[in-house]
N, C-alpha and C. Protein backbone atom coordinates (compact mmCIF):
# COMPACT_ATOMS: atom_id res chain seq x y z
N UNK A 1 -0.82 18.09 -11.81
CA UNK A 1 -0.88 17.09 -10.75
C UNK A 1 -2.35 16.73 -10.51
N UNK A 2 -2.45 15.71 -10.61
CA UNK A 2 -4.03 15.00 -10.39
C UNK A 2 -3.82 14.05 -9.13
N UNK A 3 -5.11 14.54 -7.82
CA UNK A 3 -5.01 14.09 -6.70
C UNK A 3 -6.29 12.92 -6.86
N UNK A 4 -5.76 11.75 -5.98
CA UNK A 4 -6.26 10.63 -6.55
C UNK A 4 -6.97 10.61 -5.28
N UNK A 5 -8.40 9.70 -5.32
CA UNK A 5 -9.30 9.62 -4.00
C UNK A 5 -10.30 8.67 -4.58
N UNK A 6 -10.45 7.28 -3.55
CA UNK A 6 -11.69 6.11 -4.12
C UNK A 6 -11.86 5.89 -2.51
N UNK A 7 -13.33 5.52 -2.58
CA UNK A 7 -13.85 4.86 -1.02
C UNK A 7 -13.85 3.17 -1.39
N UNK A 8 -13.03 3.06 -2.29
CA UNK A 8 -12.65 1.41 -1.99
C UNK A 8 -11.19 1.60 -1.46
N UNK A 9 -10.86 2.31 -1.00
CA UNK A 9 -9.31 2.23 -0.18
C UNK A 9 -9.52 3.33 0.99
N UNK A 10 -9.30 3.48 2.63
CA UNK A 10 -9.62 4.15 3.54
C UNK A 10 -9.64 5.60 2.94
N UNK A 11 -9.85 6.91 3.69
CA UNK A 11 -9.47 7.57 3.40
C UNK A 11 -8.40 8.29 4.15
N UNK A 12 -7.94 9.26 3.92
CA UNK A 12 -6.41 9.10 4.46
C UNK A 12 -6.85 10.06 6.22
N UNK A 13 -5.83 9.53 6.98
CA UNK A 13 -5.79 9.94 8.14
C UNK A 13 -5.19 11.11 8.50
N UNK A 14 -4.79 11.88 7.63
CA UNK A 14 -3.79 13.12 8.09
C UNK A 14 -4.23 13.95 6.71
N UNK A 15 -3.81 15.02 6.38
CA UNK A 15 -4.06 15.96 5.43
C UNK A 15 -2.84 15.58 4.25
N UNK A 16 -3.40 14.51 3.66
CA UNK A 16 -2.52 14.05 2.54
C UNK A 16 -3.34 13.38 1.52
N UNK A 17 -3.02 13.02 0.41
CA UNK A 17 -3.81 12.48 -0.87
C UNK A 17 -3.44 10.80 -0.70
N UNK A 18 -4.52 9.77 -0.89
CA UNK A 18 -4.32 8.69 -0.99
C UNK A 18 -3.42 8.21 -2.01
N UNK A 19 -3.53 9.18 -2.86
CA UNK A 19 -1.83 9.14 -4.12
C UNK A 19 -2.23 10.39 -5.23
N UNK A 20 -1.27 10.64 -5.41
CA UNK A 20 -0.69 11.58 -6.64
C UNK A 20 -0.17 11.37 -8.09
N UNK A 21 -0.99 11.29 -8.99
CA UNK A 21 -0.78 11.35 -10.24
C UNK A 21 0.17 12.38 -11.03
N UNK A 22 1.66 12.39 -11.53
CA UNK A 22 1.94 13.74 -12.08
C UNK A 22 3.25 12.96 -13.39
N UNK A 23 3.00 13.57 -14.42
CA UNK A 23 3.43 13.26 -15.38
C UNK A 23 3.84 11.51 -15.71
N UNK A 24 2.66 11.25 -15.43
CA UNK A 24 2.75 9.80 -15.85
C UNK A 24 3.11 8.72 -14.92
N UNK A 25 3.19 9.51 -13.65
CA UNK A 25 3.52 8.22 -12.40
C UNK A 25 2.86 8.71 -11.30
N UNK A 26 2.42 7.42 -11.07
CA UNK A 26 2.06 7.74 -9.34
C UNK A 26 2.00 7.73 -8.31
N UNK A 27 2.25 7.98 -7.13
CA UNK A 27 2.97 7.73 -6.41
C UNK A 27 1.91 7.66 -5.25
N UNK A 28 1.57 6.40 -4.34
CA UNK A 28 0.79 6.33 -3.37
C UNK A 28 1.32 6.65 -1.67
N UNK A 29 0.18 7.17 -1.09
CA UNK A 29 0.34 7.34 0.51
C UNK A 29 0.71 5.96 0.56
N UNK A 30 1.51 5.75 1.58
CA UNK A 30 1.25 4.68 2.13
C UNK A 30 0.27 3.68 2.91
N UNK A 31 0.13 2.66 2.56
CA UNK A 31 -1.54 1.90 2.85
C UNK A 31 -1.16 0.86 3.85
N UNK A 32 -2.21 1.45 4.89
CA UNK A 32 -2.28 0.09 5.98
C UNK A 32 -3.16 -0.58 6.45
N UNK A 33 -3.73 -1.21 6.62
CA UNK A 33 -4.61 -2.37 6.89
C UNK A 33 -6.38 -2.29 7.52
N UNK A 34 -6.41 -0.69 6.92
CA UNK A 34 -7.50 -0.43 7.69
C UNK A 34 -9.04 -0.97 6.48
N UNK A 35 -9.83 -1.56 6.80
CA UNK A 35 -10.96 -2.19 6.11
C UNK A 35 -11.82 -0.74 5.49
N UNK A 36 -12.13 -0.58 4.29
CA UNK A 36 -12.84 1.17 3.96
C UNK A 36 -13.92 0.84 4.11
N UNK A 37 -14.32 -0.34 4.47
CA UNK A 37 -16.01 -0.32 4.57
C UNK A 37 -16.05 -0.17 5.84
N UNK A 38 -15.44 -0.46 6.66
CA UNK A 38 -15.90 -0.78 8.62
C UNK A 38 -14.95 0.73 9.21
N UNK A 39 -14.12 1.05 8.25
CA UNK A 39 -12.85 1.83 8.71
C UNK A 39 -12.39 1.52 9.95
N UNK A 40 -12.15 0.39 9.61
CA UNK A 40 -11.14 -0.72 11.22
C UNK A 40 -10.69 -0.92 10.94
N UNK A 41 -9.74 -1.39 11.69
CA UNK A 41 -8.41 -2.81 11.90
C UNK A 41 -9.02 -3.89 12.26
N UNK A 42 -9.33 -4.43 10.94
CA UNK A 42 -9.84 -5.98 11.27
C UNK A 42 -9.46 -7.00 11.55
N UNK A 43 -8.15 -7.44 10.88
CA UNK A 43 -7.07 -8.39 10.57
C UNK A 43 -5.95 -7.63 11.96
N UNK A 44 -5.51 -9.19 12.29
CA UNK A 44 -4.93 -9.77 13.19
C UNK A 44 -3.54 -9.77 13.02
N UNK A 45 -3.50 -10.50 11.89
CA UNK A 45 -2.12 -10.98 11.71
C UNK A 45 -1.33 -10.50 10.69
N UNK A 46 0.01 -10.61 10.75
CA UNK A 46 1.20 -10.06 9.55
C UNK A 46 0.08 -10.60 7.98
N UNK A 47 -0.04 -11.98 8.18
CA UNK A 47 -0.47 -12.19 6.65
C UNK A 47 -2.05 -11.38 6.34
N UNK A 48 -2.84 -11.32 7.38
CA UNK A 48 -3.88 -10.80 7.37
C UNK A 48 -4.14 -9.30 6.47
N UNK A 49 -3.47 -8.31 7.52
CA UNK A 49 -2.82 -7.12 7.07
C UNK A 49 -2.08 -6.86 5.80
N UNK A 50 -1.28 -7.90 5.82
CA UNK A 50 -0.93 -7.36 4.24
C UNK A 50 -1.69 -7.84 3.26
N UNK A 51 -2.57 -8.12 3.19
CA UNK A 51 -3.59 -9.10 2.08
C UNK A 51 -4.65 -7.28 2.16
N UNK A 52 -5.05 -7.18 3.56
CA UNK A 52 -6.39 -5.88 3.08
C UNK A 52 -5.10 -4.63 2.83
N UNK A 53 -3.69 -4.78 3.03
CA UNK A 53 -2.78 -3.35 2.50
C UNK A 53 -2.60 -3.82 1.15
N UNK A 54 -2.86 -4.75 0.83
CA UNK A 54 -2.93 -5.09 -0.82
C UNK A 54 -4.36 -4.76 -1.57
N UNK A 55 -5.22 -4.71 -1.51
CA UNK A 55 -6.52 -4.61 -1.67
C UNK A 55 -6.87 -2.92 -1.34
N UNK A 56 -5.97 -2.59 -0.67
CA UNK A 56 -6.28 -1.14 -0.22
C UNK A 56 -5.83 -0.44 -1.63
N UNK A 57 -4.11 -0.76 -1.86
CA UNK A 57 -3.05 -0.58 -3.32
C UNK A 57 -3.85 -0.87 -4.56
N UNK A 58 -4.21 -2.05 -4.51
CA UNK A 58 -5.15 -2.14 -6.06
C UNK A 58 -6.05 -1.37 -6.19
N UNK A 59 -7.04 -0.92 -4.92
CA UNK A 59 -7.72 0.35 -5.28
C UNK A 59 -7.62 1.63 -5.51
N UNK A 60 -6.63 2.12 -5.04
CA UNK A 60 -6.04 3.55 -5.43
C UNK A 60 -4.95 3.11 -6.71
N UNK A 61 -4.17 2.20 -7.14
CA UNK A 61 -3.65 2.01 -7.86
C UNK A 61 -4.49 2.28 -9.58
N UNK A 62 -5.85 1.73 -9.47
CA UNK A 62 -6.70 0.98 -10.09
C UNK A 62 -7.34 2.59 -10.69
N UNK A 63 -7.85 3.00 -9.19
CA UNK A 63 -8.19 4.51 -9.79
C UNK A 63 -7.14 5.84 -10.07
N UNK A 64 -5.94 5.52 -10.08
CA UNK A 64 -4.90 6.14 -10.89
C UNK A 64 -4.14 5.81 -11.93
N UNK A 65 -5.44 4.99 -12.37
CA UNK A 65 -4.68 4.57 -13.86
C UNK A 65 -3.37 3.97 -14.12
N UNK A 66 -3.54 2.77 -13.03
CA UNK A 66 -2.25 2.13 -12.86
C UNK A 66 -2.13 0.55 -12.17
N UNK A 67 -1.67 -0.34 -11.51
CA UNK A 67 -1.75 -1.52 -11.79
C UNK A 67 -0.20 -2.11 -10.78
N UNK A 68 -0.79 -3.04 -9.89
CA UNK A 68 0.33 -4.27 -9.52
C UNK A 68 1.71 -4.03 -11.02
N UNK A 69 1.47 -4.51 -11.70
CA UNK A 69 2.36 -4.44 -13.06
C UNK A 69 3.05 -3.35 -13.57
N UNK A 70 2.53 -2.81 -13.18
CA UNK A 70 3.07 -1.23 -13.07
C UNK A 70 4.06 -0.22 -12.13
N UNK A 71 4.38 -1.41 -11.29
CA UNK A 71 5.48 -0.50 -10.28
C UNK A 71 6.48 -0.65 -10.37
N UNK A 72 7.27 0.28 -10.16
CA UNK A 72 8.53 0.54 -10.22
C UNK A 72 9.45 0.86 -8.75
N UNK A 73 8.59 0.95 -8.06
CA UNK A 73 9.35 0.83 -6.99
C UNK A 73 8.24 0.84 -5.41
N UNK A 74 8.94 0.07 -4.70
CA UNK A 74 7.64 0.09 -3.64
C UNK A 74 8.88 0.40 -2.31
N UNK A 75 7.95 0.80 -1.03
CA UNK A 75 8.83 1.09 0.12
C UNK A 75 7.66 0.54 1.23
N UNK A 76 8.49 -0.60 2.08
CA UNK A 76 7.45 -1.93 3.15
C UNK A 76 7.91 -1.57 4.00
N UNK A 77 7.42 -0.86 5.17
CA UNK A 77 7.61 -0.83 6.30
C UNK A 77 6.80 -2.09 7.09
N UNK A 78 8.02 -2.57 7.95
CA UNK A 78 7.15 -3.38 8.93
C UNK A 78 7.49 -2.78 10.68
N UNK A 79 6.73 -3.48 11.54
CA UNK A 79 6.64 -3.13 12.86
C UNK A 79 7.86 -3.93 13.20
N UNK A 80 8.12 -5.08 12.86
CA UNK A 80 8.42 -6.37 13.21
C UNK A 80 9.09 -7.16 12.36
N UNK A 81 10.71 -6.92 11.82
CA UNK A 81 11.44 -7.57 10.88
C UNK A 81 11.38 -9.20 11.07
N UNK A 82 11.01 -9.74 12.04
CA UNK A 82 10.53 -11.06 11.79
C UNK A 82 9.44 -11.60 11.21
N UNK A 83 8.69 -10.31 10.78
CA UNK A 83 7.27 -10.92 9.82
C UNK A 83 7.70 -10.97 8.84
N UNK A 84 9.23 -10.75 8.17
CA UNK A 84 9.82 -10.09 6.78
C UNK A 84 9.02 -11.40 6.46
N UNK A 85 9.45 -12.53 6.27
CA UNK A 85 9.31 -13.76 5.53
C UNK A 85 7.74 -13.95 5.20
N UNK A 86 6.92 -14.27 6.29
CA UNK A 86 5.35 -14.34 6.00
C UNK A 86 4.93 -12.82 5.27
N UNK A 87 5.30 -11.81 5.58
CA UNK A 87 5.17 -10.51 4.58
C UNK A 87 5.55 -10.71 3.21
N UNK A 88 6.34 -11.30 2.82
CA UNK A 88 7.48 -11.23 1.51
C UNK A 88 6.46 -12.51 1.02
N UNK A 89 5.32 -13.52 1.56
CA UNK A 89 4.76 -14.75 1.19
C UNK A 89 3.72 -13.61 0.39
N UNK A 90 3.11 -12.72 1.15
CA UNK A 90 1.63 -12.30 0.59
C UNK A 90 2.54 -11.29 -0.34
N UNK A 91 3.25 -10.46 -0.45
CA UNK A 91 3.88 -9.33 -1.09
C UNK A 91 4.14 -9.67 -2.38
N UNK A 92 4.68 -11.09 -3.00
CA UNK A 92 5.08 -11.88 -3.75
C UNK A 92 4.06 -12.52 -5.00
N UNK A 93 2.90 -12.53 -4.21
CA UNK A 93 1.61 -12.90 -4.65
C UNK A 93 1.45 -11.73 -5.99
N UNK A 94 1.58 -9.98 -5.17
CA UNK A 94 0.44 -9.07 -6.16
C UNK A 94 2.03 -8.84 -6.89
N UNK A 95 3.32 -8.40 -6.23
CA UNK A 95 4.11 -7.98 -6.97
C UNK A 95 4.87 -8.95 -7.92
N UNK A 96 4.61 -9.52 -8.93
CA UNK A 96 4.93 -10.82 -9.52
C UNK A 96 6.11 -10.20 -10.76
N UNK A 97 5.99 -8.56 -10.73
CA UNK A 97 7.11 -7.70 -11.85
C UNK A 97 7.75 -7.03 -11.45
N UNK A 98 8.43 -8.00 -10.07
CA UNK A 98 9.58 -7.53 -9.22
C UNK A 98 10.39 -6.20 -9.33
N UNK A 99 9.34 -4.82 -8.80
CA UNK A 99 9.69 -3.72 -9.04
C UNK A 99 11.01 -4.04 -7.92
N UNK A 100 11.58 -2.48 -8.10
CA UNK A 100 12.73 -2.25 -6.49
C UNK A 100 11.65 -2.10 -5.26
N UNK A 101 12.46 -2.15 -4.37
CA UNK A 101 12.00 -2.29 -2.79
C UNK A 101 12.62 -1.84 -1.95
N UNK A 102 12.13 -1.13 -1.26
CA UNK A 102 12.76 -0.67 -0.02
C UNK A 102 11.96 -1.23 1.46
N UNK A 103 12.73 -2.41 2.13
CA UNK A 103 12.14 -3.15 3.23
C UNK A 103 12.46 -2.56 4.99
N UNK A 104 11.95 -2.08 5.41
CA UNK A 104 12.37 -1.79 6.78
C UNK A 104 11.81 -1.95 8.13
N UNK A 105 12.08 -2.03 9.10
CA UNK A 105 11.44 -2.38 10.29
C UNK A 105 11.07 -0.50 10.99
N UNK A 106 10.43 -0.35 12.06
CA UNK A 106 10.21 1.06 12.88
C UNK A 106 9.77 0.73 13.62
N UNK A 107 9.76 1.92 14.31
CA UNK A 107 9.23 1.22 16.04
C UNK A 107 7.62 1.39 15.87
N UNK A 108 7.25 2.00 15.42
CA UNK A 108 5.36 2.20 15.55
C UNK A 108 5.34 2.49 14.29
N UNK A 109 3.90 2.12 13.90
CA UNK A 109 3.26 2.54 12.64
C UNK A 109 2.04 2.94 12.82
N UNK A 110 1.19 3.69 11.92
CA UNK A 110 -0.16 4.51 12.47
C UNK A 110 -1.25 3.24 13.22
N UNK A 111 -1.89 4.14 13.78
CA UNK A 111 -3.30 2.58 14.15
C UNK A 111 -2.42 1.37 15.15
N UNK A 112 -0.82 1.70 14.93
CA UNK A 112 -0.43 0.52 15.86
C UNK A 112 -0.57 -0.70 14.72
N UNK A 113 -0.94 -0.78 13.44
CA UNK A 113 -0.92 -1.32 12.65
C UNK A 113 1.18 -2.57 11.92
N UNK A 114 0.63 -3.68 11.85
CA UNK A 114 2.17 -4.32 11.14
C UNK A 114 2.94 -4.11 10.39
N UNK A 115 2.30 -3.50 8.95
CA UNK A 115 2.50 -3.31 7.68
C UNK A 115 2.03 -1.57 7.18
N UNK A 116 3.00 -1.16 6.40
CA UNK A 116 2.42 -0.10 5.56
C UNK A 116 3.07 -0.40 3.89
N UNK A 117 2.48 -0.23 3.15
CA UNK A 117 3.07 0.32 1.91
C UNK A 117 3.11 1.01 1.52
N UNK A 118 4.02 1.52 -0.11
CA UNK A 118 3.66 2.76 -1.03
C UNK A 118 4.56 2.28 -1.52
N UNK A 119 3.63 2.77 -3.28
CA UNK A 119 4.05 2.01 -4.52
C UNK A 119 4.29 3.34 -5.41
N UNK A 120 5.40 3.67 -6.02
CA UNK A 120 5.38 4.45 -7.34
C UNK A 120 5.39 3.75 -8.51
N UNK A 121 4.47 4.27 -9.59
CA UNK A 121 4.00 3.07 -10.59
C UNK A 121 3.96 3.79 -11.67
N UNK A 122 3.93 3.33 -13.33
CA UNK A 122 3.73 4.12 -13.81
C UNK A 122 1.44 4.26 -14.23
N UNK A 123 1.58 5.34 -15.03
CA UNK A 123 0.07 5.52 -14.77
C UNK A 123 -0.26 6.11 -16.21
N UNK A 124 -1.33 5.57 -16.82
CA UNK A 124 -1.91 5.60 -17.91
C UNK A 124 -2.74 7.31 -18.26
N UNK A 125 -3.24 8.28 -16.43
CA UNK A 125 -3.45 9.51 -16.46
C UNK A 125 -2.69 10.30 -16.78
């Protein structure tokens, strides 16, 4: 098992690995909208947030030897099942090799944040 860690994606808030590499897949924490350079919540809005939780994914994705193109399955939590649609606008953009999905609403998410993801992908490590 190879534990994955880049300061182009936050670092994680609880005692967990930003993702896990193990026999060829990898499987990411879930990523939310926090900026790794300012380590804030910068972004405002549903589309906002999921654009830097995308940018967060390509970087731990990127340094686990793995890739948008590469997933096989992702799990979207939102705060707010009425952002599904403007979420599913930016989501649509990176995931263009329509892995599976698992979409859901909750009552809170960390930071008070809109959006979380996590992508299992496969991985070139």
């Amino acid at each position: 098992m190879i534990k994955i860690y880049t300061e182009k994606a936050p670092a994680a808030v609880g005692p967990y690995s930003q993702a896990v590499v193990s026999n060829g897949m990898v499987f990411t924490s879930g990523q939310i909208a926090i900026n790794p350079l300012t380590n804030t919540i910068e972004a405002q809005t549903i589309e906002e947030q999921t654009e830097q939780v995308m940018k967060n994914l390509r970087a731990v994705l990127d340094t686990a030897g793995s890739s948008f193109d590469k997933a096989i399955k992702t799990t979207c939590f939102l705060a707010d099942m009425n952002d599904f649609a403007a979420f599913n606008k930016i989501y649509g953009k990176y995931f263009t090799n329509l892995p599976a999905r698992s979409c859901v609403a909750v009552k809170t998410l960390p930071k008070n944040v809109l959006v979380e993801v996590e992508v299992i992908a496969e991985s070139r490590l």
